[in-house]
Protein backbone atom coordinates (compact mmCIF):
# COMPACT_ATOMS: atom_id res chain seq x y z
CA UNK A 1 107.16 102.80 117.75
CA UNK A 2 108.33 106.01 119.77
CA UNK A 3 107.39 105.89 123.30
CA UNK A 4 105.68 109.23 123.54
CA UNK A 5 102.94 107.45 120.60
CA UNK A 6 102.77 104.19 123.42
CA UNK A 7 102.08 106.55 126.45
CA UNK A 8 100.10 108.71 124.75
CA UNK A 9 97.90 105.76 123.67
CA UNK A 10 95.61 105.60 126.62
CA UNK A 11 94.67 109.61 126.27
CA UNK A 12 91.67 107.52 124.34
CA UNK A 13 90.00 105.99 127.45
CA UNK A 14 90.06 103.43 125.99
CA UNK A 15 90.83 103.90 122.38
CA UNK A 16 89.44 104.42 118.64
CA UNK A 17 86.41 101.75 108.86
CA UNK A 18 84.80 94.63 104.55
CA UNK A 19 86.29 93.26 102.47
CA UNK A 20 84.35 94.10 100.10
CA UNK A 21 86.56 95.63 97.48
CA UNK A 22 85.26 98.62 99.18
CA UNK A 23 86.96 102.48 99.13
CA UNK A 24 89.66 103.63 101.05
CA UNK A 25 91.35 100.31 102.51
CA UNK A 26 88.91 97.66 102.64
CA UNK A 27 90.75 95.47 99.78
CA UNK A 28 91.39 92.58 101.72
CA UNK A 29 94.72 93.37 103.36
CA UNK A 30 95.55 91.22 106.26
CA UNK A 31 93.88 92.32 109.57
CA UNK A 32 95.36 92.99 112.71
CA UNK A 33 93.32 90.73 114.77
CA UNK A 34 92.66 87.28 115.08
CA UNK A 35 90.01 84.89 115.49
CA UNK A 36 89.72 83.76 119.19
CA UNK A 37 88.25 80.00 119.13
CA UNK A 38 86.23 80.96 122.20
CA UNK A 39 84.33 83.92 120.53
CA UNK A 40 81.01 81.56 120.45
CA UNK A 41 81.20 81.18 124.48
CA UNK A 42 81.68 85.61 125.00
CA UNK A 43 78.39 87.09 125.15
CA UNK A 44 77.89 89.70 122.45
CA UNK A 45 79.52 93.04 123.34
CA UNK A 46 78.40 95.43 120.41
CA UNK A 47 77.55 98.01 123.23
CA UNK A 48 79.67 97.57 125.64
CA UNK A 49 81.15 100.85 125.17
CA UNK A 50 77.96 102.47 125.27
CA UNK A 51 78.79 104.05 128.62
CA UNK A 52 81.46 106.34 127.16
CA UNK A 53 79.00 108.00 124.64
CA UNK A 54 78.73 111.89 125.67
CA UNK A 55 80.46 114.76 126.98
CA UNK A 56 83.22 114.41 129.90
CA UNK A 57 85.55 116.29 131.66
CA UNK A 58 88.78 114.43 132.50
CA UNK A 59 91.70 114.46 134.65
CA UNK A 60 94.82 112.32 133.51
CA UNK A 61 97.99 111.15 135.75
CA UNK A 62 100.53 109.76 133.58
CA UNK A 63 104.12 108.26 134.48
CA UNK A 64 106.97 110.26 133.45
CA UNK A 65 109.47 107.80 132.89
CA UNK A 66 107.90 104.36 132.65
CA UNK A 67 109.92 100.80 133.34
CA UNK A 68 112.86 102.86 134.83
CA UNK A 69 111.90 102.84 138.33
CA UNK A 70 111.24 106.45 138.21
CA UNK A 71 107.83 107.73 140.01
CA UNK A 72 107.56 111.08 139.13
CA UNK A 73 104.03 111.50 137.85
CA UNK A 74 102.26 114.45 135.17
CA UNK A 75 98.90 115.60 135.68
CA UNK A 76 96.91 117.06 132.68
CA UNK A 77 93.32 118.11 132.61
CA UNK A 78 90.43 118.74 130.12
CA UNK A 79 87.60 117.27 128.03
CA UNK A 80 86.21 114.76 126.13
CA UNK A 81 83.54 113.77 123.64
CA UNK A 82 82.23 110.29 122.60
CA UNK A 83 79.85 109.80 119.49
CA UNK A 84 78.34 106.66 118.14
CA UNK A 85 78.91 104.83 114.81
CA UNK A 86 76.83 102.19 113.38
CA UNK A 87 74.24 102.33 116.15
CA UNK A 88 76.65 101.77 119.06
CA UNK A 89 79.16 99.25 117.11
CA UNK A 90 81.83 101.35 116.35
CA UNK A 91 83.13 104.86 118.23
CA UNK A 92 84.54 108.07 117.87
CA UNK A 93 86.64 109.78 120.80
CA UNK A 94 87.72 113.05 120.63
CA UNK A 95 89.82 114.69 123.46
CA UNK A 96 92.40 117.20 124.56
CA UNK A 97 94.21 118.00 128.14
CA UNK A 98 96.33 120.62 128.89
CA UNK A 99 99.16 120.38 131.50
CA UNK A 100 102.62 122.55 132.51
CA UNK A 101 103.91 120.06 130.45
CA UNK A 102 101.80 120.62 127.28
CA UNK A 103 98.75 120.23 125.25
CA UNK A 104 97.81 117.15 124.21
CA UNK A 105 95.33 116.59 121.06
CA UNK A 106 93.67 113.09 120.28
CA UNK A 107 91.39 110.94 118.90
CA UNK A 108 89.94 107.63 119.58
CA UNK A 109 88.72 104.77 117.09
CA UNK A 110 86.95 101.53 118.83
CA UNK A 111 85.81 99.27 116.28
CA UNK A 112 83.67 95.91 117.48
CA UNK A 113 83.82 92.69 115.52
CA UNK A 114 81.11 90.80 115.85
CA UNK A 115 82.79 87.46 114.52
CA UNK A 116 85.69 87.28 117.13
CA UNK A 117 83.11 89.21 119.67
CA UNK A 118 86.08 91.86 120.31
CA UNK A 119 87.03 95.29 120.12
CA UNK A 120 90.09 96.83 118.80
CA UNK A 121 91.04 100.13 119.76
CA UNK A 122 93.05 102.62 117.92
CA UNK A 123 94.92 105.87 119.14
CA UNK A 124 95.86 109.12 116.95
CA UNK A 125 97.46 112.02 117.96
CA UNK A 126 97.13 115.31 116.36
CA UNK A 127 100.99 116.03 116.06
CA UNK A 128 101.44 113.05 113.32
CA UNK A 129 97.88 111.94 112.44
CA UNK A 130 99.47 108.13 113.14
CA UNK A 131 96.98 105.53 114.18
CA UNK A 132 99.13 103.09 116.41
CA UNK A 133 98.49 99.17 116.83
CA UNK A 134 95.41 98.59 118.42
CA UNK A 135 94.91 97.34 121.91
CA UNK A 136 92.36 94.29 121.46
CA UNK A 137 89.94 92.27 124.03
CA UNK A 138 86.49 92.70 125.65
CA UNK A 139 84.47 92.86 128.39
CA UNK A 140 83.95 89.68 130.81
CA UNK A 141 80.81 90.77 133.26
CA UNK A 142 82.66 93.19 134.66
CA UNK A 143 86.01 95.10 133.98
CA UNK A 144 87.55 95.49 130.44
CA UNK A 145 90.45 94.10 129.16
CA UNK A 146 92.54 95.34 126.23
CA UNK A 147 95.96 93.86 125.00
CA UNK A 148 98.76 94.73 122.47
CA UNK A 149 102.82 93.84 121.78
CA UNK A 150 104.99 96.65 121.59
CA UNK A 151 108.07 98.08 121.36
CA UNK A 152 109.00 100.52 123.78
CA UNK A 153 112.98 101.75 124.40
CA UNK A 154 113.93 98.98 121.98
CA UNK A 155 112.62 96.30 124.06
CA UNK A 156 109.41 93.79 123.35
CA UNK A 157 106.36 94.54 126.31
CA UNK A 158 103.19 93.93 126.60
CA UNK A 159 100.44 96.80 127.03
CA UNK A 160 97.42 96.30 128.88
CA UNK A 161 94.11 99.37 129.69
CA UNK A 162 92.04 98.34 131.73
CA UNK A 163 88.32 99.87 132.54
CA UNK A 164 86.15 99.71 135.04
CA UNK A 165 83.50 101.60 136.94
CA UNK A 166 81.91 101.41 133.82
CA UNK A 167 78.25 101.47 135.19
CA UNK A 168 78.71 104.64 136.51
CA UNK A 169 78.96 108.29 135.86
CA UNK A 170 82.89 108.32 136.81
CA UNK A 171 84.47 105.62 134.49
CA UNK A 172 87.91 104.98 135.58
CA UNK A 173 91.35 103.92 133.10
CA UNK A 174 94.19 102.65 133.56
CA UNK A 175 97.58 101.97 131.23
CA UNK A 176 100.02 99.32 132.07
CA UNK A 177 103.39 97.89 130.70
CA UNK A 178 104.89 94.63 131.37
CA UNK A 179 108.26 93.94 130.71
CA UNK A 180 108.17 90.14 131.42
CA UNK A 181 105.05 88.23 129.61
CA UNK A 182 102.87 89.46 131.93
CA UNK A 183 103.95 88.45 135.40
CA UNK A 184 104.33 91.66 136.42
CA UNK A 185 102.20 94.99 135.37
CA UNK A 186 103.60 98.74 136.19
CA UNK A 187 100.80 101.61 135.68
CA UNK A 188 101.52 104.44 133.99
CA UNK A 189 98.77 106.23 133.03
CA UNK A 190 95.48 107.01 135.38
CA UNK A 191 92.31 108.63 133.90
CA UNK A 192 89.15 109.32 135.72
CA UNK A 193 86.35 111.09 133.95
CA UNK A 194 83.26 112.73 134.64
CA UNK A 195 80.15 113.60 132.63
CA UNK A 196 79.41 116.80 131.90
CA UNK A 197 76.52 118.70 129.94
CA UNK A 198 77.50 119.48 126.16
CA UNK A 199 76.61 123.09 126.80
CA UNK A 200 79.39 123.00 129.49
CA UNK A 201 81.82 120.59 127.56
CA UNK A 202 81.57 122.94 124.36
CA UNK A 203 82.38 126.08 126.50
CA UNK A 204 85.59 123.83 127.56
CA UNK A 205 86.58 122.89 124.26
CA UNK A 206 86.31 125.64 122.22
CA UNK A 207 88.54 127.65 124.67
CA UNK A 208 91.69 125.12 124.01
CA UNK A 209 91.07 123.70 120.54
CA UNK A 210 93.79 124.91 118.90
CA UNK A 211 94.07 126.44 115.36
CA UNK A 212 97.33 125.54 113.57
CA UNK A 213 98.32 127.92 111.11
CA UNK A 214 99.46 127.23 107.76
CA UNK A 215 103.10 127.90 106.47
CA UNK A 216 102.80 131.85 105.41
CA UNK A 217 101.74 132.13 101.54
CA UNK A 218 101.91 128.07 101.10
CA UNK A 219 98.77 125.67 100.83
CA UNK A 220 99.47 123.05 103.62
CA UNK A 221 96.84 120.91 103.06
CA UNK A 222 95.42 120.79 106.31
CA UNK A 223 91.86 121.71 105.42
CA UNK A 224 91.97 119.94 102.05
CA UNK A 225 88.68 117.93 102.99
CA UNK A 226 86.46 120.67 104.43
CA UNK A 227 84.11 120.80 101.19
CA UNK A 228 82.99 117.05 102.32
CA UNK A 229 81.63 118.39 105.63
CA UNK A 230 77.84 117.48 105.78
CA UNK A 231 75.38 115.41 104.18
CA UNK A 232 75.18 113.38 100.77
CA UNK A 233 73.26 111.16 98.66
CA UNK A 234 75.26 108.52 97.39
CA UNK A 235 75.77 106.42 94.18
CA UNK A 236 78.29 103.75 93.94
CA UNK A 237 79.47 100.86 91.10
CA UNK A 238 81.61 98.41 92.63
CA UNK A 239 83.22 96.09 89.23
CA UNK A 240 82.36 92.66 91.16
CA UNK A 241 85.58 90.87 90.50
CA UNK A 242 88.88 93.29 89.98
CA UNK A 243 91.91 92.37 87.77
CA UNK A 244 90.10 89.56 86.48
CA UNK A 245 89.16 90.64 82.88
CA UNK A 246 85.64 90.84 84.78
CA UNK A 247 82.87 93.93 82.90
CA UNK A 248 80.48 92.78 86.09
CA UNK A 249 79.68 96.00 87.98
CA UNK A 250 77.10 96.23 91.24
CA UNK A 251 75.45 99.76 91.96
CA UNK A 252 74.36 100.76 94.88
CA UNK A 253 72.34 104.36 96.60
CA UNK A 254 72.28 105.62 100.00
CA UNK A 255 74.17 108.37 101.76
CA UNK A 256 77.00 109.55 103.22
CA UNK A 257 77.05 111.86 106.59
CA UNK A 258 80.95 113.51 107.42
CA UNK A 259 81.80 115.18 110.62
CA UNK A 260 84.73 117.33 111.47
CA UNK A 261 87.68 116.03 114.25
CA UNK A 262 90.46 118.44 115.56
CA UNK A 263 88.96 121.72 113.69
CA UNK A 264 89.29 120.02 110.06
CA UNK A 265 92.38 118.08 110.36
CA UNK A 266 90.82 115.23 110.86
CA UNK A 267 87.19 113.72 109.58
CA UNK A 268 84.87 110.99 109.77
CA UNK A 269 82.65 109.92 107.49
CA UNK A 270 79.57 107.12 108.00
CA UNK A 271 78.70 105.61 104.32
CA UNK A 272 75.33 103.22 104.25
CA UNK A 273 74.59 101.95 100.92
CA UNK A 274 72.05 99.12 99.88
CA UNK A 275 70.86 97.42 96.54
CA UNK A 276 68.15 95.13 96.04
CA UNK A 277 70.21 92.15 97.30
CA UNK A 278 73.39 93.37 99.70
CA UNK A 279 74.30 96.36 101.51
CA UNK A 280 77.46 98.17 103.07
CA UNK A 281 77.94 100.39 106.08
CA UNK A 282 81.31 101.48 106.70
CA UNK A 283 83.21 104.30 108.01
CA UNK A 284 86.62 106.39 106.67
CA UNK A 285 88.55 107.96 109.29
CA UNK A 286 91.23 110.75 107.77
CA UNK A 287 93.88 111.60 109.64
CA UNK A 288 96.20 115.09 108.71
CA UNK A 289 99.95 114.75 109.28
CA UNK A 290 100.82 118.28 109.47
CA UNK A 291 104.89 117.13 109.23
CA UNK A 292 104.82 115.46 105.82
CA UNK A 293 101.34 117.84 104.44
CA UNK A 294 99.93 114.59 103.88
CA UNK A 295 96.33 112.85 104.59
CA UNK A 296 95.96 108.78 106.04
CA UNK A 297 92.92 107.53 105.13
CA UNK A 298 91.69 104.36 106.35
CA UNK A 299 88.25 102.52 106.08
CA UNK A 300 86.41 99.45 107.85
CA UNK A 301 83.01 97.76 107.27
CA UNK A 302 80.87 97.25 110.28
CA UNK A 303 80.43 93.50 109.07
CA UNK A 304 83.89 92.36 109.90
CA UNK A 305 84.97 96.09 112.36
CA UNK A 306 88.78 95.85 111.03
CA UNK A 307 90.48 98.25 110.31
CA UNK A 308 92.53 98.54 106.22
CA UNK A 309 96.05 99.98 105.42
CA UNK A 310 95.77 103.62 105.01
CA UNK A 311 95.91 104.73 101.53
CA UNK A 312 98.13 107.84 101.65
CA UNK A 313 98.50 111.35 99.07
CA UNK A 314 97.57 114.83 99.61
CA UNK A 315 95.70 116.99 97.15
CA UNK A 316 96.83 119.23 94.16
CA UNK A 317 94.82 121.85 92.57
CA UNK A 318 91.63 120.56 93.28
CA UNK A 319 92.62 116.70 92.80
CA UNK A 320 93.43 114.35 95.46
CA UNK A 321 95.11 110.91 94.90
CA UNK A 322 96.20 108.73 97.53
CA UNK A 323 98.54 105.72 97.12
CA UNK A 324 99.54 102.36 99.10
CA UNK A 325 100.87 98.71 98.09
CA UNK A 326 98.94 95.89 99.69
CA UNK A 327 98.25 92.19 98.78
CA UNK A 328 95.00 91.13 96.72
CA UNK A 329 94.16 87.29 95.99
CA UNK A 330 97.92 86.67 96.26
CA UNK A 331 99.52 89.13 94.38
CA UNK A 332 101.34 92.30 95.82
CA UNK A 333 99.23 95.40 93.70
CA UNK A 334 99.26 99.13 94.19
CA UNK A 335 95.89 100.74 95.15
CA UNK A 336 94.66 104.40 94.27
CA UNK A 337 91.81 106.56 95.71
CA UNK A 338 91.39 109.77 93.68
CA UNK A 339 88.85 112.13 94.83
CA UNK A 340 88.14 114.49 91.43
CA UNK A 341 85.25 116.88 90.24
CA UNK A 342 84.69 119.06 93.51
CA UNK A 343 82.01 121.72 93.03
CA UNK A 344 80.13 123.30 96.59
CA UNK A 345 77.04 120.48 95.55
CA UNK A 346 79.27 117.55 94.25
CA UNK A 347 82.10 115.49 93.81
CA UNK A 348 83.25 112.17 92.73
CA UNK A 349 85.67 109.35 93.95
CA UNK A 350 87.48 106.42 92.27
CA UNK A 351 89.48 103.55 93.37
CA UNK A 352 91.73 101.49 91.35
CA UNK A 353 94.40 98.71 91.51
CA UNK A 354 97.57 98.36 89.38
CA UNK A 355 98.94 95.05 89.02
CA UNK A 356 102.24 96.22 87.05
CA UNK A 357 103.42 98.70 89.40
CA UNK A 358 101.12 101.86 88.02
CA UNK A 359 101.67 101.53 84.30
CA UNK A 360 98.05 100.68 83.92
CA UNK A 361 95.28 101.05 86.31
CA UNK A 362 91.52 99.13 86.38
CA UNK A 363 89.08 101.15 88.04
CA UNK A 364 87.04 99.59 90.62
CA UNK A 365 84.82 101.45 92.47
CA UNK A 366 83.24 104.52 91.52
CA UNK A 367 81.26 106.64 93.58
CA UNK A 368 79.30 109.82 92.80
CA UNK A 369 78.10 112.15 95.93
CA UNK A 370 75.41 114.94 95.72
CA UNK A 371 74.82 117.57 98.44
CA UNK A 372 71.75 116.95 100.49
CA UNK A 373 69.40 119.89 100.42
């Protein structure tokens, strides 16, 4: 992983859709966290982050050259906004600081699992639209504790945020690397925020959000999923056993609410669906990567909160399709998303896996989506 990505990590104070065979990821790939056997003595931390939801201003000190003895710091300033998912159990961060140095452009992804009691926390930046390995853990009546492995100048460390000050109106972050399993921590990022009205943090933010423009007379891509902005009434068939010769199919109705991130190239969508005897609530995040033209888009369910592999593709005259190769029930399979049918009132998605490496495809999930007047 390239440093600048591990540094630039704790930008999300803290950091930012089950397996059902579910859109966009949730396929049963392996997860990136694990069980902790003590999950049944941590009290239940669904809202923990609660105290980050809302509009902040922020000021950021971060380390130059970390585990090189250098202590020449950066300071960056600017703003920040938090918004709920699934009534507090999952958040969205989004953020940006300016410095001498340079603009920085992020997003945030905390997801909660309420088996393991935890919360894993992703970081994007805008340059690459790359989610990075997630910093797990939880809060122990008092400060927050987060943890990943990493790779940072070729060599193993350990990454650590911690928060604290949480009860308060001036939460305080900190980023740490250790270079030795832990017996020793250097810092080397510092955030401190404060809350500020939304009439004063959208003044902020709409004076440095900035607008990346295409290549001249080329589509890039970059505001491929703008028509999806808004509400919609959803209808889903989910086939209830894939590549098994199975003609079961489950439908389901609800809706689907999606919400803009760094001025289109990047989008979140809440989906809450229900039949008569199940339901599903989950949440895509799609991330632009204006390098390669290309969209991530990943998906978790609020009943397990971990995140899927990304499925991956860009769209072409009107049709996206996005690609990735993941294990199902044993078997390594290709998986495609394909959204298709896009008027201003309506479009339609489809998800399929290939077991013969995309000679045939079976169709698993189909989901039509209305505009809501």
């Amino acid at each position: 992983m390239r440093a600048l990505q591990i540094v630039e990590r704790c930008l999300a104070l803290g950091t930012l859709i089950a397996t059902l065979v579910t859109p966009v990821g949730a396929r049963g790939a392996a997860s990136t966290a694990t069980a902790t056997p003590q999950a049944s003595a941590q009290p239940d931390g669904a809202h923990d982050f609660d105290f980050e939801l809302g509009t902040w201003k922020i000021h950021l000190k971060r380390r130059l050259h970390p585990l090189s003895g250098c202590n020449t710091w950066v300071e960056f300033d600017g703003t920040s906004v938090t918004r709920k998912v699934w009534q507090g159990r999952s958040q969205i961060e989004q953020f940006e600081t300016d410095s001498p140095s340079g603009h920085i452009e992020g997003l945030t992804l905390r997801l909660y699992n309420p088996g393991t009691r935890q919360w894993s926390l992703y970081w994007a930046n805008s340059k690459d639209g790359l989610l990075v390995v997630p910093q797990i853990g939880q809060f122990n009546h008092g400060p927050g504790e987060f943890y990943a492995q990493d790779t940072f100048n070729g060599r193993s460390i350990l990454v650590r945020f911690i928060w604290s000050n949480t009860h308060t109106n001036v939460p305080h972050f900190e980023q740490s690397f250790s270079e030795d399993g832990g017996k020793t921590w250097e810092v080397n990022w510092i955030t401190d925020q404060t809350r500020i009205s939304e009439a004063e943090f959208e003044t902020l933010a709409e004076s440095t959000t900035p607008r990346l423009a295409g290549p001249a007379g080329a589509h890039d891509g970059q505001h491929d999923f703008d028509f999806e902005f808004g509400s919609w009434n959803a209808h889903l068939k989910r086939l209830q056993h894939p590549l098994s010769n199975s003609a079961t199919w489950v439908e389901y109705d609800g809706t689907s609410v999606v919400k803009k991130l760094w001025n289109g190239r990047a989008n979140y969508g809440e989906l809450a669906v229900a039949n008569e005897s199940s339901q599903i609530e989950g949440l895509t995040l799609r991330l632009y990567n204006p390098q390669s033209h290309q969209w991530r888009l990943y998906w978790a369910n609020s009943k397990g909160g971990l995140l899927q592999l990304p499925t991956i593709g860009q769209f072409e005259n009107g049709r996206g399709e996005f690609l990735d190769q993941e294990d199902f029930e044993g078997r390594s399979i290709l998986v495609r998303f394909v959204f298709s049918d896009v008027t201003p009132t309506s479009f339609r998605t489809e998800q399929s896996f290939s077991a013969d490496g995309g000679k045939t495809w079976e169709p698993n999930w189909t989901a039509t989506f209305t505009c809501q007047k």
